[in-house]
PDB file of N, CA and C in Angstrom:
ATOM      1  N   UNK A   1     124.065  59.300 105.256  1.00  0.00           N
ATOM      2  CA  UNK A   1     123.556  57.979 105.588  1.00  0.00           C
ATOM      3  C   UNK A   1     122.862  58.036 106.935  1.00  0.00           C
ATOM      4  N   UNK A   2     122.141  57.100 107.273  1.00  0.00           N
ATOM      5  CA  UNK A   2     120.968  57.057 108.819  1.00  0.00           C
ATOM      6  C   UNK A   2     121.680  55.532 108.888  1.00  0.00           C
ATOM      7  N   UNK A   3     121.241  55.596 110.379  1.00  0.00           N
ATOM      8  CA  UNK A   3     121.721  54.569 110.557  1.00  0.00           C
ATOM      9  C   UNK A   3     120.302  53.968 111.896  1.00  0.00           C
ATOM     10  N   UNK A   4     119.749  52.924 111.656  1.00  0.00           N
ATOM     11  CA  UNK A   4     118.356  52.657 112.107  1.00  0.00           C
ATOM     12  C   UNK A   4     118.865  51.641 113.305  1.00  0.00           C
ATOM     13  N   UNK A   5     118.266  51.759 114.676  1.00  0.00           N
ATOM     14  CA  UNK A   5     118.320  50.348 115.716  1.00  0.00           C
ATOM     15  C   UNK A   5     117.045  50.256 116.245  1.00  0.00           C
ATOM     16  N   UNK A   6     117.017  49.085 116.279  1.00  0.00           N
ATOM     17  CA  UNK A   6     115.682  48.377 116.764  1.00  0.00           C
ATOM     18  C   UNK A   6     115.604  47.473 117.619  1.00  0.00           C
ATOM     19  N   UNK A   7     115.216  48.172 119.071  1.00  0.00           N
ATOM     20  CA  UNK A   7     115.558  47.311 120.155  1.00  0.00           C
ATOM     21  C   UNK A   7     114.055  46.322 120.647  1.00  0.00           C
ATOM     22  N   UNK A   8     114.135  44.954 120.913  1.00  0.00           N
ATOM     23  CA  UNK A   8     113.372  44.486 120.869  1.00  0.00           C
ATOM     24  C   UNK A   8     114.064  42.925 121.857  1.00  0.00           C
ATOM     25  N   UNK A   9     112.845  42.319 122.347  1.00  0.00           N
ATOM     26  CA  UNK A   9     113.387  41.225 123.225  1.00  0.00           C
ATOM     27  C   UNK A   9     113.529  39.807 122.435  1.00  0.00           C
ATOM     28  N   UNK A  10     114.730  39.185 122.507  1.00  0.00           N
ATOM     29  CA  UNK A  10     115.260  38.185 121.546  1.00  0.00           C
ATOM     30  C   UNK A  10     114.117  36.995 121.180  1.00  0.00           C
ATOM     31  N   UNK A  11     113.485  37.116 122.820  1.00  0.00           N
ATOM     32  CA  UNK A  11     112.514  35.675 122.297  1.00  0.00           C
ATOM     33  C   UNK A  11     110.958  36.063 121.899  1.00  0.00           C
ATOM     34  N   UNK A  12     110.952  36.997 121.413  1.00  0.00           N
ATOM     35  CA  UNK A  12     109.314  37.478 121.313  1.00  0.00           C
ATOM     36  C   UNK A  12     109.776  37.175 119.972  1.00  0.00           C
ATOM     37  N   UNK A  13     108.387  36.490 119.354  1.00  0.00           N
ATOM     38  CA  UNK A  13     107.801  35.526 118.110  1.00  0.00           C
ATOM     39  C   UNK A  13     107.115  36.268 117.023  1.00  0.00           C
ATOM     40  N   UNK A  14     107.599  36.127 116.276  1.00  0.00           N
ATOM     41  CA  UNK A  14     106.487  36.620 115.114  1.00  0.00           C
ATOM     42  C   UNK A  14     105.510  35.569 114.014  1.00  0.00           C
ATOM     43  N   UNK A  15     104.885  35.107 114.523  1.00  0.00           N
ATOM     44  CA  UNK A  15     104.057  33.678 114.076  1.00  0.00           C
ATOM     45  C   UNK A  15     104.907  32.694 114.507  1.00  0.00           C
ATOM     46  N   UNK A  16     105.393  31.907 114.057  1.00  0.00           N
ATOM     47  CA  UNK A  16     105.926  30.922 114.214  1.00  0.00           C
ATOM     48  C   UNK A  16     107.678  30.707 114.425  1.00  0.00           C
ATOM     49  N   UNK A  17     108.122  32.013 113.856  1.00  0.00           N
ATOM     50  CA  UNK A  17     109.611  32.393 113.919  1.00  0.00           C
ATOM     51  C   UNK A  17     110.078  33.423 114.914  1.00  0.00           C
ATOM     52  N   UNK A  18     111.523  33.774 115.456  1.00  0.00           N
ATOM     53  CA  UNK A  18     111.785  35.010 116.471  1.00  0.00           C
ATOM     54  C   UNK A  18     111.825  35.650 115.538  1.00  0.00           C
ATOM     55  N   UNK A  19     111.070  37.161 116.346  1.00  0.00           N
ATOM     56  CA  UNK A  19     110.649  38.388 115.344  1.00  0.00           C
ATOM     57  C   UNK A  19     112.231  38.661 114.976  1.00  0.00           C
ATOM     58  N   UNK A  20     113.128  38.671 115.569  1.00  0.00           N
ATOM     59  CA  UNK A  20     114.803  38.865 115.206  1.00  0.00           C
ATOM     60  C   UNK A  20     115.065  38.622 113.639  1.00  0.00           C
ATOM     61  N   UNK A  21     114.233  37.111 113.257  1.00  0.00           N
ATOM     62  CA  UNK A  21     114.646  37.008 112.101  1.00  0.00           C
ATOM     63  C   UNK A  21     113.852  37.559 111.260  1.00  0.00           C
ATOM     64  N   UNK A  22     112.353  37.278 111.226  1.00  0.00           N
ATOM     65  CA  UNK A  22     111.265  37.923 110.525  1.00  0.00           C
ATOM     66  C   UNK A  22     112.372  39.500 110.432  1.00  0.00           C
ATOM     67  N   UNK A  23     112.637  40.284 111.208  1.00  0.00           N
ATOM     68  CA  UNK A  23     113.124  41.644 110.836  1.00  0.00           C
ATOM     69  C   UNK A  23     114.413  41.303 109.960  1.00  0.00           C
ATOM     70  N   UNK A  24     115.209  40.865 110.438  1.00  0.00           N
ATOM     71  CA  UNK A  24     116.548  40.507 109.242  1.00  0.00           C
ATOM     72  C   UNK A  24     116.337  39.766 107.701  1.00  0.00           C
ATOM     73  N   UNK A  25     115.350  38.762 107.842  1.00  0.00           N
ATOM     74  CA  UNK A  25     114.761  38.467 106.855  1.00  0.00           C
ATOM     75  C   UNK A  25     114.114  40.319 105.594  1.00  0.00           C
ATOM     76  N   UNK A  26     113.198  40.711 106.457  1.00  0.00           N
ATOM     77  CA  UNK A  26     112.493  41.800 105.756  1.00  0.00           C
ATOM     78  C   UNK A  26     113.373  43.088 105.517  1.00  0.00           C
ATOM     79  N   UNK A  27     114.466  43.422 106.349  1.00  0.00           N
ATOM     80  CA  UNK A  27     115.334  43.723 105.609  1.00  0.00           C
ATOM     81  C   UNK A  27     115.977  43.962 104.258  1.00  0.00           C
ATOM     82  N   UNK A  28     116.483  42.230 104.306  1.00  0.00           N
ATOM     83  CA  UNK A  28     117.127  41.880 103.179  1.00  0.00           C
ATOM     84  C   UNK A  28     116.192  41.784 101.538  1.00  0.00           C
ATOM     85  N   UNK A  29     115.059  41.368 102.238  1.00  0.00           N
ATOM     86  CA  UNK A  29     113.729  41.724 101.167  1.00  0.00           C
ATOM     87  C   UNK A  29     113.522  43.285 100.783  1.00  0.00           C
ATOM     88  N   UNK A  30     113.732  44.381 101.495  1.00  0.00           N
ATOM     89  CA  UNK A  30     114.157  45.379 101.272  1.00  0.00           C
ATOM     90  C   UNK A  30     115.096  45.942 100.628  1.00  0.00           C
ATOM     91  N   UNK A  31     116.025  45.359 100.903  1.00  0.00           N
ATOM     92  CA  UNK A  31     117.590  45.396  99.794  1.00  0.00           C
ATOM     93  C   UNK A  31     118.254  46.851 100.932  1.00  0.00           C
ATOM     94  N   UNK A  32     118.199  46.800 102.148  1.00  0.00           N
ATOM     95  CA  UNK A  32     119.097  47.502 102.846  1.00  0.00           C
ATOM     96  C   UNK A  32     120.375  46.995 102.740  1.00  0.00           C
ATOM     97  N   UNK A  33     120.991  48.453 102.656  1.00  0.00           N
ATOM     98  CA  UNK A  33     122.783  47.968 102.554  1.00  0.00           C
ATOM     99  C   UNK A  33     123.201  47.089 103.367  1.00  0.00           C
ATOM    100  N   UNK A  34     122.770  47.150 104.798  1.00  0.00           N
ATOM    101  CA  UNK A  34     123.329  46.534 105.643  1.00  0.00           C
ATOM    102  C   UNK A  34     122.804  46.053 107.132  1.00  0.00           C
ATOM    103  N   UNK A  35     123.016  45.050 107.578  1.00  0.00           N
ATOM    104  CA  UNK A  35     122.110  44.483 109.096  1.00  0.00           C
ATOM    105  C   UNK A  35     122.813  44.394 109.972  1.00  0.00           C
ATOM    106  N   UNK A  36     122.436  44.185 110.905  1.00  0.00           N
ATOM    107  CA  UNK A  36     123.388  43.363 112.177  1.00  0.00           C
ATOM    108  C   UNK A  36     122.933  42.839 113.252  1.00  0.00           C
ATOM    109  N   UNK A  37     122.580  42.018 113.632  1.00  0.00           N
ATOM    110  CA  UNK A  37     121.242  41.879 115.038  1.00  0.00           C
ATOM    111  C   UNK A  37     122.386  41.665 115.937  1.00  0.00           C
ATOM    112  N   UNK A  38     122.305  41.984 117.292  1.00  0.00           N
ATOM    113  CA  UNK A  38     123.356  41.868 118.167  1.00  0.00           C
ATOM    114  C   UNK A  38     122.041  41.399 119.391  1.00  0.00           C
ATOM    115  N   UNK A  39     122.786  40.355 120.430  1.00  0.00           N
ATOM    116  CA  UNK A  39     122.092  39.699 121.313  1.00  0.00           C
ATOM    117  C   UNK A  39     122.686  40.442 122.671  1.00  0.00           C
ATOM    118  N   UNK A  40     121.638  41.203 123.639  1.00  0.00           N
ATOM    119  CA  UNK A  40     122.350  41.489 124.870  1.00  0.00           C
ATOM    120  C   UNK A  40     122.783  40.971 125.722  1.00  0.00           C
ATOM    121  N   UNK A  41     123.245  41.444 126.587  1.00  0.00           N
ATOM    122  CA  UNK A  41     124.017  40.980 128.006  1.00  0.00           C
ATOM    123  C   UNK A  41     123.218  41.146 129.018  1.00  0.00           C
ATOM    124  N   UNK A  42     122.810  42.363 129.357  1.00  0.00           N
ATOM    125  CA  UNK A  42     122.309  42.838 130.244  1.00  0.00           C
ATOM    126  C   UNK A  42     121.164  44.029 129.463  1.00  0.00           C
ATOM    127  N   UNK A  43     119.959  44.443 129.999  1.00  0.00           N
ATOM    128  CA  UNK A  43     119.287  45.226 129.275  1.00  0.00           C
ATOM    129  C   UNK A  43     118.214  46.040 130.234  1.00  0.00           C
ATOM    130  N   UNK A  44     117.392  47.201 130.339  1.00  0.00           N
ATOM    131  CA  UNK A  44     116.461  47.131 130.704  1.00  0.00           C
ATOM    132  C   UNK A  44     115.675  48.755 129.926  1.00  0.00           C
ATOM    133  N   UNK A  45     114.062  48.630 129.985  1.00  0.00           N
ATOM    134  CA  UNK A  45     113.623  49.433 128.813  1.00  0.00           C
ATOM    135  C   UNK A  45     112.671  50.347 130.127  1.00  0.00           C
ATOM    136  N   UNK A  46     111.578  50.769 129.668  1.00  0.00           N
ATOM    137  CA  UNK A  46     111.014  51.883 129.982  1.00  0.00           C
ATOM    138  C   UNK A  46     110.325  51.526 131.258  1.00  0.00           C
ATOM    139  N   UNK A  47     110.181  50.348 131.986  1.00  0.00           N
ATOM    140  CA  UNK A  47     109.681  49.741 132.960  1.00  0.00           C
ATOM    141  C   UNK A  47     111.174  50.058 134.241  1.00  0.00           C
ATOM    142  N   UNK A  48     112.247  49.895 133.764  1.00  0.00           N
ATOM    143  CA  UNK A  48     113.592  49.993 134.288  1.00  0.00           C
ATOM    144  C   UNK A  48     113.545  48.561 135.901  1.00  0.00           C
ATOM    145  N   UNK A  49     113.111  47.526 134.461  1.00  0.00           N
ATOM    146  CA  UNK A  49     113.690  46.740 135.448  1.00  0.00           C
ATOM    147  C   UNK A  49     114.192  45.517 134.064  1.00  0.00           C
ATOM    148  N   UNK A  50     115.910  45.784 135.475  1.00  0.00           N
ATOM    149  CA  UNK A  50     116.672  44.873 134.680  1.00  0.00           C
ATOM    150  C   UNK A  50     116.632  43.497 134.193  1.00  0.00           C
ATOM    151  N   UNK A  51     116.840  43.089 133.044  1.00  0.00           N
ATOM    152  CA  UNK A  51     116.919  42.095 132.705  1.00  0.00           C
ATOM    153  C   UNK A  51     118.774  41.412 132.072  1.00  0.00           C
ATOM    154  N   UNK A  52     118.809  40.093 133.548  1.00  0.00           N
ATOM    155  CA  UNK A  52     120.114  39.458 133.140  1.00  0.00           C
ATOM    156  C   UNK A  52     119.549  38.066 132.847  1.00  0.00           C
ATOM    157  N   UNK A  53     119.696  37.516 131.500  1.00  0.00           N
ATOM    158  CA  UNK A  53     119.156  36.030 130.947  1.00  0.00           C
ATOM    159  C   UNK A  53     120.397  35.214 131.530  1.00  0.00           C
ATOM    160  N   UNK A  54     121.709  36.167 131.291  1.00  0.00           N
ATOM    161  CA  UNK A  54     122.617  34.767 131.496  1.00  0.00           C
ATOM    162  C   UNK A  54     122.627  34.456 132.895  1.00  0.00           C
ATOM    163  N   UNK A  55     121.995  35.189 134.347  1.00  0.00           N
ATOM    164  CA  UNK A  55     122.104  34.829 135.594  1.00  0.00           C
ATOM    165  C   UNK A  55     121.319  33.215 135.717  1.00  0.00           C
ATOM    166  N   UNK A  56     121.725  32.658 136.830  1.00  0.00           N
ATOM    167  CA  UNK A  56     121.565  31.190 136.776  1.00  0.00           C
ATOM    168  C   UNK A  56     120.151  31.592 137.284  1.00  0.00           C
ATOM    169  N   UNK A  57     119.164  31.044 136.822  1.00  0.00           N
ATOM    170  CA  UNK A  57     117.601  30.343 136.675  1.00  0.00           C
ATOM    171  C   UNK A  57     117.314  31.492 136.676  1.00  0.00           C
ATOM    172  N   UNK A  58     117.418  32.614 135.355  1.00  0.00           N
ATOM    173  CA  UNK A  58     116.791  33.619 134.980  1.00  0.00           C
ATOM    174  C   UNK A  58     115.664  33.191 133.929  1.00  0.00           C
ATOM    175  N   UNK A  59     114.664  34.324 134.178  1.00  0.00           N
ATOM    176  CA  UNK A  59     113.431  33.991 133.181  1.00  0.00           C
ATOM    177  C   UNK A  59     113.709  35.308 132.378  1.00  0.00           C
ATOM    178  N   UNK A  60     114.349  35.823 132.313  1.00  0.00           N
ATOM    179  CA  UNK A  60     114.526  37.014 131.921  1.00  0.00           C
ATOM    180  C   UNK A  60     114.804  36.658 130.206  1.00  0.00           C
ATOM    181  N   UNK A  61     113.903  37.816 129.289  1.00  0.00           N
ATOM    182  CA  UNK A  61     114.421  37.616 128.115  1.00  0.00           C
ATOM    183  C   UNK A  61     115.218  38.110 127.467  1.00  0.00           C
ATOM    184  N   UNK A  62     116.008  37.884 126.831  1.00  0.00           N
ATOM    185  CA  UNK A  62     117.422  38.790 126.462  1.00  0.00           C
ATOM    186  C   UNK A  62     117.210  39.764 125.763  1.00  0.00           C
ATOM    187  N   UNK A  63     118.146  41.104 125.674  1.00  0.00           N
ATOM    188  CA  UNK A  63     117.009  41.779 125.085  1.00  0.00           C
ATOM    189  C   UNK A  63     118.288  41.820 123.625  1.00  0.00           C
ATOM    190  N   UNK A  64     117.661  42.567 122.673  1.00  0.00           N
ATOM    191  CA  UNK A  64     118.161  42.192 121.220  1.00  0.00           C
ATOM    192  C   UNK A  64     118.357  43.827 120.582  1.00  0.00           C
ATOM    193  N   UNK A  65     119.086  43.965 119.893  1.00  0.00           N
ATOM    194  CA  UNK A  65     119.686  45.567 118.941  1.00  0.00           C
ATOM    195  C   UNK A  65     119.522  44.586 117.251  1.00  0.00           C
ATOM    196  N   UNK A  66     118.870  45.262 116.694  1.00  0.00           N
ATOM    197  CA  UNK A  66     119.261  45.160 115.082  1.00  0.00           C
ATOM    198  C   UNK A  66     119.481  46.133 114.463  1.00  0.00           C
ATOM    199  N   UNK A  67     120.523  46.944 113.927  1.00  0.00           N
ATOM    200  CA  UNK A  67     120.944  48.042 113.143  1.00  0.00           C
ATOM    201  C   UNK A  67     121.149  47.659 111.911  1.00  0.00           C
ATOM    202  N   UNK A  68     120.303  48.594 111.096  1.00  0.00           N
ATOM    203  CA  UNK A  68     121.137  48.998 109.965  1.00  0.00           C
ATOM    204  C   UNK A  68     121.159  50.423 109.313  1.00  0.00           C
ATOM    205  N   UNK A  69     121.567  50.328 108.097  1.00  0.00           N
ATOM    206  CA  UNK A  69     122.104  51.173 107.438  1.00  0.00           C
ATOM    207  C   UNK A  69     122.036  51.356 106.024  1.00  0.00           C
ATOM    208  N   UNK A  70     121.131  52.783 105.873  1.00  0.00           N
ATOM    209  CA  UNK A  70     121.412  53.137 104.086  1.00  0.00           C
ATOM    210  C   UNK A  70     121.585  54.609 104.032  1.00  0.00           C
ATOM    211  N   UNK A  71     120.751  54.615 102.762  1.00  0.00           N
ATOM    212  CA  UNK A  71     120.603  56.469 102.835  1.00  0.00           C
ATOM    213  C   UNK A  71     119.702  57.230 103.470  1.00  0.00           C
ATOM    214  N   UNK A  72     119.290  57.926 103.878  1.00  0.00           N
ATOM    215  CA  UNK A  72     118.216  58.686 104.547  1.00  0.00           C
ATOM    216  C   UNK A  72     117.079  58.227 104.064  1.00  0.00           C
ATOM    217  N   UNK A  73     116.211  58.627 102.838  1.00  0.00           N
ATOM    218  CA  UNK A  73     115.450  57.921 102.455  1.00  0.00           C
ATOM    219  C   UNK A  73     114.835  56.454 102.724  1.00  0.00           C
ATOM    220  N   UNK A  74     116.001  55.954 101.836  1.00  0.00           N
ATOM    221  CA  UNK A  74     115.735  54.436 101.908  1.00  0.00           C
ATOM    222  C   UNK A  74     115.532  53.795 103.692  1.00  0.00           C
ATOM    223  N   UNK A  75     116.003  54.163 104.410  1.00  0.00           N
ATOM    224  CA  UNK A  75     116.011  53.981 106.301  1.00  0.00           C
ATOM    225  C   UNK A  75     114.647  54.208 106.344  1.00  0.00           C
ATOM    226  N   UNK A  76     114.453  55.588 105.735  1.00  0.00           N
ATOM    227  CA  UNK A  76     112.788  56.310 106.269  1.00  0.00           C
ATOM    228  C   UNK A  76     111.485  54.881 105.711  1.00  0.00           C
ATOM    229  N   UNK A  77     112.030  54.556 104.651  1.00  0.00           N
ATOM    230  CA  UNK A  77     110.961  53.893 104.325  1.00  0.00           C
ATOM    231  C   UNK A  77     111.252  53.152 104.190  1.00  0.00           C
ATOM    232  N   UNK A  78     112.016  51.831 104.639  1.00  0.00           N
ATOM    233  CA  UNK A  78     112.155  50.872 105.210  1.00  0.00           C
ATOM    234  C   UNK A  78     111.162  50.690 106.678  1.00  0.00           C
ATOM    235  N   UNK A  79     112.001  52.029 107.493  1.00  0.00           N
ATOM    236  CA  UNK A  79     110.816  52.016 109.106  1.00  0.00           C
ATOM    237  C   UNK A  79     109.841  51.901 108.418  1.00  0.00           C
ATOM    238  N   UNK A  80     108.903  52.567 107.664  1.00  0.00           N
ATOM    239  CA  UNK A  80     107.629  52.940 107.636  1.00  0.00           C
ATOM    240  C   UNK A  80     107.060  52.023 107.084  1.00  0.00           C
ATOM    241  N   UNK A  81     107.827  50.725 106.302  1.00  0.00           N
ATOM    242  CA  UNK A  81     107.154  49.381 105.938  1.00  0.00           C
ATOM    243  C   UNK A  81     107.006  48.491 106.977  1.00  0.00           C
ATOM    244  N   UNK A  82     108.016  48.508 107.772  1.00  0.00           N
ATOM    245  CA  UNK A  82     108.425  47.314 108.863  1.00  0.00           C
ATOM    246  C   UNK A  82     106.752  47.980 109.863  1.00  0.00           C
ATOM    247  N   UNK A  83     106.677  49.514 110.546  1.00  0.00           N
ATOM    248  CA  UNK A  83     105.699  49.595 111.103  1.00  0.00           C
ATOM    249  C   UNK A  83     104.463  48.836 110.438  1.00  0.00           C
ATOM    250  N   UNK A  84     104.188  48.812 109.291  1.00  0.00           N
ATOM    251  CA  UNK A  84     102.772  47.789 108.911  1.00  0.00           C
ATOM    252  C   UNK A  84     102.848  46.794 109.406  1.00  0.00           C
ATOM    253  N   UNK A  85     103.822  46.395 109.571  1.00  0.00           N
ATOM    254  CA  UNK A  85     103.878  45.036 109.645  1.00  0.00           C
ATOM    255  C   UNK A  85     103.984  44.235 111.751  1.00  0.00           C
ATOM    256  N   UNK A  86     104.735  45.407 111.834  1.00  0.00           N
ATOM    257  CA  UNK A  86     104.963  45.235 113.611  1.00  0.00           C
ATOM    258  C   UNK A  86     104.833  47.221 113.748  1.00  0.00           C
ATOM    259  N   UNK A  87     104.320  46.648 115.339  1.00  0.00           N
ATOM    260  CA  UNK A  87     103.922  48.368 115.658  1.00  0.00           C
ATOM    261  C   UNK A  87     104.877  48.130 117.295  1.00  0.00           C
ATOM    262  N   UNK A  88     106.200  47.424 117.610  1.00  0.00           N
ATOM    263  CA  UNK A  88     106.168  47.040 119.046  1.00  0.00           C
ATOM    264  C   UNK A  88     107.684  47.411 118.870  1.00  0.00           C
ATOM    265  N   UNK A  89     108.403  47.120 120.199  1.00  0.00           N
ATOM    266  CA  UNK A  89     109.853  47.571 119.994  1.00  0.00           C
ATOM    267  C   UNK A  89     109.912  49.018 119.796  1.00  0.00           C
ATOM    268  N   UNK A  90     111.506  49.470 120.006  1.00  0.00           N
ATOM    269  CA  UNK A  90     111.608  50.842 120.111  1.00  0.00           C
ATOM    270  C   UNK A  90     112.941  51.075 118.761  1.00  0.00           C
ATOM    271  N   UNK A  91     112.117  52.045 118.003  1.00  0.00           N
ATOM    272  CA  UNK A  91     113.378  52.603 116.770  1.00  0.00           C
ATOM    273  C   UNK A  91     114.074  54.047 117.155  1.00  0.00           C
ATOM    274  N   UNK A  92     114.920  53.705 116.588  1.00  0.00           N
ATOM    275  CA  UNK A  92     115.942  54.990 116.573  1.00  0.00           C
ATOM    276  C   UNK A  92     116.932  55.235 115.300  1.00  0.00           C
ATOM    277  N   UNK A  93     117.130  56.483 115.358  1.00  0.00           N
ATOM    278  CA  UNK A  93     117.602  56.956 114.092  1.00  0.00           C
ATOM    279  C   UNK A  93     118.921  57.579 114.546  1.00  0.00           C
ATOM    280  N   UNK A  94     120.180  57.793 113.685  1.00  0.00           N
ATOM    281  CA  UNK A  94     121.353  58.437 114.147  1.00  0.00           C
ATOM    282  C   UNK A  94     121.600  58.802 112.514  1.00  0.00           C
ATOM    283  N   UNK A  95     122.556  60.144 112.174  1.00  0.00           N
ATOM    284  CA  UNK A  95     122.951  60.368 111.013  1.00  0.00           C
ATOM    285  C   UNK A  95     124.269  59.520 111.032  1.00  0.00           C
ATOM    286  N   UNK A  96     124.760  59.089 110.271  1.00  0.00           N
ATOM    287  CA  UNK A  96     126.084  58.602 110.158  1.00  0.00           C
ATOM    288  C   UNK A  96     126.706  58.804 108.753  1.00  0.00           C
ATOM    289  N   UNK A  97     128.498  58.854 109.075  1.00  0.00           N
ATOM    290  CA  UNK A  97     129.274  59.183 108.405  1.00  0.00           C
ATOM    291  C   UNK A  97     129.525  57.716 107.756  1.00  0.00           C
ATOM    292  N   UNK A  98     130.059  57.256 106.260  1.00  0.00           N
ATOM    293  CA  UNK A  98     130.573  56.284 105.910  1.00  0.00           C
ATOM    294  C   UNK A  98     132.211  56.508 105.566  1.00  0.00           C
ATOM    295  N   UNK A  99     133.197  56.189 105.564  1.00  0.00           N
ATOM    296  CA  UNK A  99     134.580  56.493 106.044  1.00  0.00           C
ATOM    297  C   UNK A  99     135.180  55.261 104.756  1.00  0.00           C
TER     298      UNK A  99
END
């Protein structure tokens, strides 16, 4: 099994909706085994400057994890649909054991 995360900032839009859901949505249109969007705490990406949303009168945007999970395959080309569609955010791949 692969196990896919897709880190991306909670309030960036994808037309009219947060891309968060547009991806959990397309997912499930996919028929991946499994999702999870998780909202951060604290975050910071290739710029390395931190972002805390919950500090008082932060503009900071939170940053966001969505993982999931199938078989190797099905992960591979899942990414490779979602890229048509969005080219932004950072993916990652891990092998994983199911128990």
């Amino acid at each position: 099994m692969l196990q896919a995360q897709i880190y991306i900032d909670k309030d960036e839009l994808w037309g009219m909706q947060p891309l968060y859901q547009f991806i959990m949505h397309f997912l499930l249109e996919q028929n991946a085994a499994g999702a999870t969007a998780f909202r951060g705490q604290w975050g910071f990406g290739s710029q390395h400057r931190l972002k805390r949303p919950d500090r008082l009168f932060s503009f900071d945007e939170p940053p966001m994890l969505i993982s999931f999970i199938d078989a190797d395959e099905k992960v591979m080309q899942i990414i490779t649909e979602l890229r048509k569609h969005y080219k932004g955010g950072l993916i990652v791949t891990n092998k994983v054991e199911q128990w």
